[in-house]
N, C-alpha and C. Protein backbone atom coordinates (compact mmCIF):
# COMPACT_ATOMS: atom_id res chain seq x y z
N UNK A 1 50.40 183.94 114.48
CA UNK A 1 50.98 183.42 113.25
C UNK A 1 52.46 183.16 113.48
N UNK A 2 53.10 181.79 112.96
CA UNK A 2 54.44 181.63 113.16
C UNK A 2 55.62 182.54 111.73
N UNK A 3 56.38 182.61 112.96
CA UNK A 3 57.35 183.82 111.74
C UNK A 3 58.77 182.63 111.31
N UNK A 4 58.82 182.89 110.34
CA UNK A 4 60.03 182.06 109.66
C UNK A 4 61.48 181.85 110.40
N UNK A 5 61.62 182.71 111.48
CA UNK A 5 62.31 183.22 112.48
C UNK A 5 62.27 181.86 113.78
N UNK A 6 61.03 181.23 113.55
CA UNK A 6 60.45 180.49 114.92
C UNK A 6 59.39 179.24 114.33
N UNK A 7 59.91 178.56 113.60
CA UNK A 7 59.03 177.25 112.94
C UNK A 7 58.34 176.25 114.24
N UNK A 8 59.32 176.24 115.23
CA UNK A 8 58.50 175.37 116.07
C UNK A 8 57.55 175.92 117.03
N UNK A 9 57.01 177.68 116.60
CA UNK A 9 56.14 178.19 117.24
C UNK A 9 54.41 177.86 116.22
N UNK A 10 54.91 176.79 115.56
CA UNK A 10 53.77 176.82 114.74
C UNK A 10 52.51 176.09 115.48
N UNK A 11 51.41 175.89 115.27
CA UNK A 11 50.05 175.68 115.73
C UNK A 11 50.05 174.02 115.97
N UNK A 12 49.23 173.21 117.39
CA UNK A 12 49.41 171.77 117.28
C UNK A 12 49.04 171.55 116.08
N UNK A 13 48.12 171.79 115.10
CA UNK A 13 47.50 171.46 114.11
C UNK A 13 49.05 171.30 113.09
N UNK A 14 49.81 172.46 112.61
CA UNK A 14 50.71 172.72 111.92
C UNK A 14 51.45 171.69 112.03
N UNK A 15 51.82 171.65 113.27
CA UNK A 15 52.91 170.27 114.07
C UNK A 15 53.11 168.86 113.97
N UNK A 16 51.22 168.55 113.93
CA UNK A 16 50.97 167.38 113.36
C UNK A 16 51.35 167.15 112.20
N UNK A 17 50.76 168.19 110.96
CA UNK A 17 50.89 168.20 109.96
C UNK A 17 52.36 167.58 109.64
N UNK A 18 53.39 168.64 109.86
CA UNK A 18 54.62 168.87 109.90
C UNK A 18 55.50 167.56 109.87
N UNK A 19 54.82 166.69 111.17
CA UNK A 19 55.34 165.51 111.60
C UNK A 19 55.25 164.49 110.56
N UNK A 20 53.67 164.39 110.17
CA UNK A 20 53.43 163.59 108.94
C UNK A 20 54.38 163.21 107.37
N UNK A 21 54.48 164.90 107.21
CA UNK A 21 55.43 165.50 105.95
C UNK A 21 56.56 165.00 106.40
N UNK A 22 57.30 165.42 107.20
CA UNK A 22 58.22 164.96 108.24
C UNK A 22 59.19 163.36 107.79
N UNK A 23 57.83 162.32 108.31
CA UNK A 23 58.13 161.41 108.51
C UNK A 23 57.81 160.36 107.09
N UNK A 24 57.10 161.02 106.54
CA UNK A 24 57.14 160.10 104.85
C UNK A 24 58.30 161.16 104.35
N UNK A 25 59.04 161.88 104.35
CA UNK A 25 60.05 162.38 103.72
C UNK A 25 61.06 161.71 104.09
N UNK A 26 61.58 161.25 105.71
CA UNK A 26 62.53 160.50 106.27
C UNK A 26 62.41 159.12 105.79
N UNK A 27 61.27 158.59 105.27
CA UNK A 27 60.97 157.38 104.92
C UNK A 27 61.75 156.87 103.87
N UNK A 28 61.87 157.66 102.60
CA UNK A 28 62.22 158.10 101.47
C UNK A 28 63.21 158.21 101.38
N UNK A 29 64.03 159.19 102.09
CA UNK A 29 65.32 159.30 102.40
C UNK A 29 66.15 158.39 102.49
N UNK A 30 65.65 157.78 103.95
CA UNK A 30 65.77 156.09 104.44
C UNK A 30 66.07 154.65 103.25
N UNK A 31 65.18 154.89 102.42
CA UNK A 31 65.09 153.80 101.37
C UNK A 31 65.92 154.00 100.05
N UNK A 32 66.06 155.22 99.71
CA UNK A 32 66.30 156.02 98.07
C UNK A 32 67.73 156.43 98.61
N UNK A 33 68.10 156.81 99.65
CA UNK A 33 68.98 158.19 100.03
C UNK A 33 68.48 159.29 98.74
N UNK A 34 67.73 159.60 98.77
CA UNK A 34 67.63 161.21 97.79
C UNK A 34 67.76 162.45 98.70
N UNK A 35 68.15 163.13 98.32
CA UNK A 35 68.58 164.09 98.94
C UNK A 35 67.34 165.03 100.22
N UNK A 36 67.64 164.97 101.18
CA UNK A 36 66.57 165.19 102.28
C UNK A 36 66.08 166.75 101.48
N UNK A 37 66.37 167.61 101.09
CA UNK A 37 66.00 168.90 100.89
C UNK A 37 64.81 168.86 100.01
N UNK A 38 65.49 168.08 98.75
CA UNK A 38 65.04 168.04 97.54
C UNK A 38 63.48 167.12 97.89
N UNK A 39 63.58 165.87 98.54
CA UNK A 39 62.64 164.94 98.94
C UNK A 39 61.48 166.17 100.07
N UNK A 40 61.82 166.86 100.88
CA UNK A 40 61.00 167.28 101.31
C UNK A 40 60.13 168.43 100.75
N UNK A 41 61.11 169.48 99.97
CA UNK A 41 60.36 170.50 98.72
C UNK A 41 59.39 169.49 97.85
N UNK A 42 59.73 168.68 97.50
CA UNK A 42 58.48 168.09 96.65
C UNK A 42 57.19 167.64 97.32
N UNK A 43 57.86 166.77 97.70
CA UNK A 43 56.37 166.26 98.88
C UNK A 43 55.63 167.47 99.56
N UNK A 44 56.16 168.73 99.89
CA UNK A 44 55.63 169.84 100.23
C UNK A 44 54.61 170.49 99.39
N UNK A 45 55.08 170.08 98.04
CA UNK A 45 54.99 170.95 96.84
C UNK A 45 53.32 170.56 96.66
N UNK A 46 53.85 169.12 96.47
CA UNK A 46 52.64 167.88 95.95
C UNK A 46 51.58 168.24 96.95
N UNK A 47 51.69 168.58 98.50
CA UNK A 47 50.40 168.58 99.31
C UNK A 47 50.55 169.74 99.69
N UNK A 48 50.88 170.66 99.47
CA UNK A 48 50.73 172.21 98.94
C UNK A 48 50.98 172.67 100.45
N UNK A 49 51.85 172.32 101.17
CA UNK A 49 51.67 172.76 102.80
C UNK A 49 52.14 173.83 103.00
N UNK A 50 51.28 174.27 104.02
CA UNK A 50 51.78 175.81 104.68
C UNK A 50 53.32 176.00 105.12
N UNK A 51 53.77 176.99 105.01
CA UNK A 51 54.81 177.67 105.71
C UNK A 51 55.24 177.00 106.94
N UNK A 52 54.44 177.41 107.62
CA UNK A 52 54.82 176.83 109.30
C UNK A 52 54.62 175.03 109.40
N UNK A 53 54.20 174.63 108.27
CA UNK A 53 54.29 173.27 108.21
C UNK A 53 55.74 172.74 107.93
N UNK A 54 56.02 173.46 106.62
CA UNK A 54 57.05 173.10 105.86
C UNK A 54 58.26 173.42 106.69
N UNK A 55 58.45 174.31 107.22
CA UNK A 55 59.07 174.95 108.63
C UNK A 55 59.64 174.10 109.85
N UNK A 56 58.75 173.42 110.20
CA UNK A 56 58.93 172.41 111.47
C UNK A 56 59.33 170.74 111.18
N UNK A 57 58.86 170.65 109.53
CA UNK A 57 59.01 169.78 108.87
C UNK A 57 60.55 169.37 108.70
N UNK A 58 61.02 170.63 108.42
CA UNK A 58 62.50 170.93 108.03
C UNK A 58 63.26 171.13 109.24
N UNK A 59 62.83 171.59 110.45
CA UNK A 59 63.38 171.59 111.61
C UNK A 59 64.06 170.02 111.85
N UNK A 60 62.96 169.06 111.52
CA UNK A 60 62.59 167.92 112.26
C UNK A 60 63.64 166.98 111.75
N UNK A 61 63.65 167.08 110.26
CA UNK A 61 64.55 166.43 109.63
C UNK A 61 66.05 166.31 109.31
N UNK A 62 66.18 167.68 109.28
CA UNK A 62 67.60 168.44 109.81
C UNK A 62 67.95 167.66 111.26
N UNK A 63 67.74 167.96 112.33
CA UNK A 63 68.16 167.71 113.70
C UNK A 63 67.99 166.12 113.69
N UNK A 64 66.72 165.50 112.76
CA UNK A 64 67.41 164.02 112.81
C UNK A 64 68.50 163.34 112.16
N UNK A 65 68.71 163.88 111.27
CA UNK A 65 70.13 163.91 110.60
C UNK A 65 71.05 164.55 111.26
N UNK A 66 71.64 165.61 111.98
CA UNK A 66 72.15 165.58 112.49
C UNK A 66 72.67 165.30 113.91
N UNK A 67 71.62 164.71 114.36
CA UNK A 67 71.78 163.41 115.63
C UNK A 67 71.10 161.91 115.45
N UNK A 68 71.47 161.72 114.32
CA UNK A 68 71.39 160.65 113.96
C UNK A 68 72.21 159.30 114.31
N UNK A 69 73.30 159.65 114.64
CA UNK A 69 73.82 158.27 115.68
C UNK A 69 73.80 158.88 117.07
N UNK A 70 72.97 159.55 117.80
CA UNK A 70 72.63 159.56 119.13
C UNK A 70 71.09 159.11 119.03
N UNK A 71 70.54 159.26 118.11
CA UNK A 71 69.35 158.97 117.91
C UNK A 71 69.40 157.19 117.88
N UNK A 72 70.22 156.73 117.00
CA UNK A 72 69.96 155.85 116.84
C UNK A 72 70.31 154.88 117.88
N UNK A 73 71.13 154.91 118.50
CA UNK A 73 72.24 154.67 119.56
C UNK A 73 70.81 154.49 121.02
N UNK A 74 70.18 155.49 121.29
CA UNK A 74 69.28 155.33 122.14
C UNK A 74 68.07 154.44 122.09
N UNK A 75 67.80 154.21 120.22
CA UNK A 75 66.66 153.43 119.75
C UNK A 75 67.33 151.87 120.07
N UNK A 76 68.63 151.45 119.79
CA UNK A 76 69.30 150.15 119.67
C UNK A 76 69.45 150.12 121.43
N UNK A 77 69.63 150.40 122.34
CA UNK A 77 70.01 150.41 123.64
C UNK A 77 68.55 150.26 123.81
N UNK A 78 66.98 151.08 123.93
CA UNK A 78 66.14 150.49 124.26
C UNK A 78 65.24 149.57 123.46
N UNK A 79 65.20 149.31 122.57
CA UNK A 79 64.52 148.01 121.28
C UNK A 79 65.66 146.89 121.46
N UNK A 80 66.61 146.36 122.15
CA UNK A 80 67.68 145.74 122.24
C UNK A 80 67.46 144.53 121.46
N UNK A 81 66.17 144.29 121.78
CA UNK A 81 66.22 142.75 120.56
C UNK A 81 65.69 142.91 119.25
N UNK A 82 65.97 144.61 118.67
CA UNK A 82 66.10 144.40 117.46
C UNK A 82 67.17 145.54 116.88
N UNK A 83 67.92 144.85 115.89
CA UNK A 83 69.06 145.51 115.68
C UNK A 83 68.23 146.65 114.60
N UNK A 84 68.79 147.45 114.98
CA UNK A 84 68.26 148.97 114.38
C UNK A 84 67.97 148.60 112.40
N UNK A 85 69.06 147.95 112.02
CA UNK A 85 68.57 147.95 110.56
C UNK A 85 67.48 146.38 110.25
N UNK A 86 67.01 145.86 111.08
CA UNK A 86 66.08 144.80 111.39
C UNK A 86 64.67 145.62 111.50
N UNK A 87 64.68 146.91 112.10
CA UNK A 87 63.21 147.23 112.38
C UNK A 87 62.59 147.63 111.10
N UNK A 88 61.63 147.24 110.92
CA UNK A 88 60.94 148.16 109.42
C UNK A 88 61.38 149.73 109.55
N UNK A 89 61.43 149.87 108.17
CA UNK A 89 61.18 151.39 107.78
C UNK A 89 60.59 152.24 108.36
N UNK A 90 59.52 152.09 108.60
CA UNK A 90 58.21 152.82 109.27
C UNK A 90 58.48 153.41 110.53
N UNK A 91 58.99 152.04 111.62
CA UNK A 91 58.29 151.68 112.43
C UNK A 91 60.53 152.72 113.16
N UNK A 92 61.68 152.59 112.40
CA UNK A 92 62.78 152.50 112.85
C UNK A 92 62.84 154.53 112.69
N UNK A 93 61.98 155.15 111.55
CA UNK A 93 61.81 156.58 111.88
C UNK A 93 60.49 157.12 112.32
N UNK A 94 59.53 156.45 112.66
CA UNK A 94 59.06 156.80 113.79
C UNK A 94 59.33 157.08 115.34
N UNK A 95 60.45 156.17 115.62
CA UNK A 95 61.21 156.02 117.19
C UNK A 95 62.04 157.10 116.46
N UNK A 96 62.90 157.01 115.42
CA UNK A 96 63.89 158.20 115.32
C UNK A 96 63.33 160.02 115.44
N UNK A 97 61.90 160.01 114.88
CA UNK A 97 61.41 161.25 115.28
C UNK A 97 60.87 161.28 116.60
N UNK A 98 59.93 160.12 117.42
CA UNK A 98 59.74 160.28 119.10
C UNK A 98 61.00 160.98 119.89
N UNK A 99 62.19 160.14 119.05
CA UNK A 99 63.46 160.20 120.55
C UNK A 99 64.22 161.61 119.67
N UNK A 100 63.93 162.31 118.45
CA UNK A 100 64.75 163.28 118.49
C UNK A 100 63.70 164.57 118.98
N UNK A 101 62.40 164.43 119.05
CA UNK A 101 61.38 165.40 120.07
C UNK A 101 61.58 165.03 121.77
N UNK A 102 61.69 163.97 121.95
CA UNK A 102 61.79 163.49 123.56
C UNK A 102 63.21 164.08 124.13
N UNK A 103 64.45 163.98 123.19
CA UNK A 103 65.84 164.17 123.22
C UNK A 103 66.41 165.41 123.02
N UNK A 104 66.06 166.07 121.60
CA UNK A 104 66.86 167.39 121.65
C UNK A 104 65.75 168.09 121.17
N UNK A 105 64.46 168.06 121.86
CA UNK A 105 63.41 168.94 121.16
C UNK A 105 62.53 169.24 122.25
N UNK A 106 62.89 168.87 123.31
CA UNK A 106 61.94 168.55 124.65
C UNK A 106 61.53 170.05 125.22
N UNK A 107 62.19 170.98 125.03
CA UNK A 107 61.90 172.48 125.82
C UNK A 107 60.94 172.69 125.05
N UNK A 108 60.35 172.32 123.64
CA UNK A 108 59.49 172.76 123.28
C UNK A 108 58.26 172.20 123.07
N UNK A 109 58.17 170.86 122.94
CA UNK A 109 57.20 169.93 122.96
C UNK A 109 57.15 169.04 123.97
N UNK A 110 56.11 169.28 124.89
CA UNK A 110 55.83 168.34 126.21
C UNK A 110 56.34 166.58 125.47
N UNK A 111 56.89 165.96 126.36
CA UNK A 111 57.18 164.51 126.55
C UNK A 111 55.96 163.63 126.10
N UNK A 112 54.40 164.04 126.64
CA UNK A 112 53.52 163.17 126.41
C UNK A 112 53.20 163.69 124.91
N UNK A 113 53.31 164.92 124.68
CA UNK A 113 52.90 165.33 123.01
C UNK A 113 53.63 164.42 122.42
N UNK A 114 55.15 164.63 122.93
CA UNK A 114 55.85 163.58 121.92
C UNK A 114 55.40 162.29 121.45
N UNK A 115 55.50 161.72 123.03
CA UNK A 115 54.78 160.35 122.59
C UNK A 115 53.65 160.00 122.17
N UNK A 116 52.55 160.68 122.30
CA UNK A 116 51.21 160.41 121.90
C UNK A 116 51.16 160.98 120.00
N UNK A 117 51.94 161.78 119.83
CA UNK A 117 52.04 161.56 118.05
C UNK A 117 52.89 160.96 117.18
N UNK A 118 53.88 160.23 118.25
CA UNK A 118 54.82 159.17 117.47
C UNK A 118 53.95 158.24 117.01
N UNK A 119 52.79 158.06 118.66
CA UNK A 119 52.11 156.36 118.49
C UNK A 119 50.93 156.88 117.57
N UNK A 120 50.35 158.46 117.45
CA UNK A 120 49.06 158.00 116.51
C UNK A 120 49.94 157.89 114.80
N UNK A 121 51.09 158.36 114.26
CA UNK A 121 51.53 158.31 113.38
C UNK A 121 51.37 156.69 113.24
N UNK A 122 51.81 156.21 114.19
CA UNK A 122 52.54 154.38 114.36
C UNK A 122 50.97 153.29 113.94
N UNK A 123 49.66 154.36 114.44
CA UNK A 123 48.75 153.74 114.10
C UNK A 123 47.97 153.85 112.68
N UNK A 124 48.80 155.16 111.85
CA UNK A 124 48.36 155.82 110.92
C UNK A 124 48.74 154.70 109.98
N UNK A 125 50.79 154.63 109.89
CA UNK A 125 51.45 154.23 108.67
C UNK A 125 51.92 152.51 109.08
N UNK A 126 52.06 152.48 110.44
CA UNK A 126 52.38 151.26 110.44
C UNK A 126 51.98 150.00 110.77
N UNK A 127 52.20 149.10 111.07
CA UNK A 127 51.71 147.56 111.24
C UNK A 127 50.50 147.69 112.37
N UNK A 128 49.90 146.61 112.47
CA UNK A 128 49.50 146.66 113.92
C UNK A 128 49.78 146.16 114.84
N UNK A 129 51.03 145.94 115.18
CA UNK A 129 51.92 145.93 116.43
C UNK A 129 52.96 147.31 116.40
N UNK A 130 52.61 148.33 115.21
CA UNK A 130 53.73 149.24 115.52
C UNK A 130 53.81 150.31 116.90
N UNK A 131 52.52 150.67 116.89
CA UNK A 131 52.05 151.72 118.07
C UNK A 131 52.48 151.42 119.50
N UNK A 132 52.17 149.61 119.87
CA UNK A 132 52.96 149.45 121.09
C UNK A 132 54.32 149.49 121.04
N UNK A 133 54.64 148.74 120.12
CA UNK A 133 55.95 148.82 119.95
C UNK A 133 56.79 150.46 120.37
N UNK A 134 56.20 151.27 119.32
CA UNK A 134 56.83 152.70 119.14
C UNK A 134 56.54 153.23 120.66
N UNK A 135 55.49 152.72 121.27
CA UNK A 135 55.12 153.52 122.80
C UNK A 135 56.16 152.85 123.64
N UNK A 136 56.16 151.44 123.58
CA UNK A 136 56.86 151.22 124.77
C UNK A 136 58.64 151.93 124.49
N UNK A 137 58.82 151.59 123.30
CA UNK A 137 60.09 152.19 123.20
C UNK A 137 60.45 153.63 123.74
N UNK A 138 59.63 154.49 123.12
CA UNK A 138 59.81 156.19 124.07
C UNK A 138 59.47 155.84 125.15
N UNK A 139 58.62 155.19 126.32
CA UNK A 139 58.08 155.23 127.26
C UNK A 139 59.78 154.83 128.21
N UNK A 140 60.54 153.77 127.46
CA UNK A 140 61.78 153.28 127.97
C UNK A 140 62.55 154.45 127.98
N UNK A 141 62.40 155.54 127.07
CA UNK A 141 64.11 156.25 126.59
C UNK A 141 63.68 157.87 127.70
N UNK A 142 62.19 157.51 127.88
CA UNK A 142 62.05 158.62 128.88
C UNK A 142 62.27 158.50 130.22
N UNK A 143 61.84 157.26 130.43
CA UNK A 143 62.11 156.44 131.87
C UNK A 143 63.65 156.63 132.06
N UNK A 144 64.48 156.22 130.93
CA UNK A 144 66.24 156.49 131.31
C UNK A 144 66.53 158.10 131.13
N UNK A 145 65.72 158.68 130.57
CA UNK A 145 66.14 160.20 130.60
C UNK A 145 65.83 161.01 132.52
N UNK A 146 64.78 159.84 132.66
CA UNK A 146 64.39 160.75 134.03
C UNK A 146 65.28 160.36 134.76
N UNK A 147 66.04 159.42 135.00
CA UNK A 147 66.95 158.15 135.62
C UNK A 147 68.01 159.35 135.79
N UNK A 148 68.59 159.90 134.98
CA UNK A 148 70.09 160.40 134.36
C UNK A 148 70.02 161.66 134.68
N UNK A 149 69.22 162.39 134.86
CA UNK A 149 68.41 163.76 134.75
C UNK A 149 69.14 164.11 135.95
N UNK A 150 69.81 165.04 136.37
CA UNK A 150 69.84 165.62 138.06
C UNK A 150 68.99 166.21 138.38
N UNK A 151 68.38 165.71 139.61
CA UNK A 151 67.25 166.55 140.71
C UNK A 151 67.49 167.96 140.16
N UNK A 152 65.96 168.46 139.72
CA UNK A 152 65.32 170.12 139.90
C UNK A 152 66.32 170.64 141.17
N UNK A 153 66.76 171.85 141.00
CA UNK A 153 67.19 172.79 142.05
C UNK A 153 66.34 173.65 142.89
N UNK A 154 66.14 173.07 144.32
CA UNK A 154 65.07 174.08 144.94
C UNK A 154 65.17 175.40 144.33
């Protein structure tokens, strides 16, 4: 069981969840500016989510707000032919939650987890060109993370 102490020790199941809540709360945010706290207690409220949901949920959203122009900065450098406030809604915090799990979340969630629930989200909420889209984009920001990375130490 995850302790309030450790939200991102919560269950893949929780995680998914989490991400979902997550990412229609950032949506919202995105469009309304309403206040991220307030927007995510409700939507929590409304689909009655667990603890360790609500937990990782709040992890997620926090740290994208507060790397939110490194976040974004990495999405505009690899999507280059589309200017960050050009991408849909959907499709512009979906890459913002891939690259803040790929970026400052990586010790805890494998790289391919990352990417493989950015793109099933991408197939959930968005277009049907969003999923390639959202893949190739992390697939780019990991490719430059490995690039930049210094060689493992024997």
């Amino acid at each position: 069981m995850a302790s309030a102490e450790q939200p991102s020790d919560a269950s893949p199941r929780s995680r998914r969840r989490a991400r979902e809540l997550a990412l229609q709360a950032l949506y919202e945010i995105d469009v309304s500016a309403h206040a991220p706290e307030e927007v995510l207690q409700r939507m929590a409220a409304d689909i009655r989510a667990s603890g360790p949901v609500v937990q990782y949920a709040q992890e997620l959203i926090s740290g994208i707000i507060a790397h939110r122009r490194e976040i974004d900065a990495q999405i505009a450098r690899h999507a280059s032919a589309w200017p960050i406030a050009q991408i849909s809604t959907i499709d512009r915090n979906l890459l913002r939650l891939g690259v803040y799990e790929l970026t400052f979340n990586s010790s805890k969630i494998p790289v391919g987890v990352a990417i493989n629930e950015a793109v099933e989200l991408a197939k959930r909420y968005g277009s049907d060109s969003s999923s390639r889209f959202v893949n190739g984009v992390l697939g780019r920001v990991v490719d430059d993370q490995r690039r930049t990375e210094p060689p493992p130490q024997p």
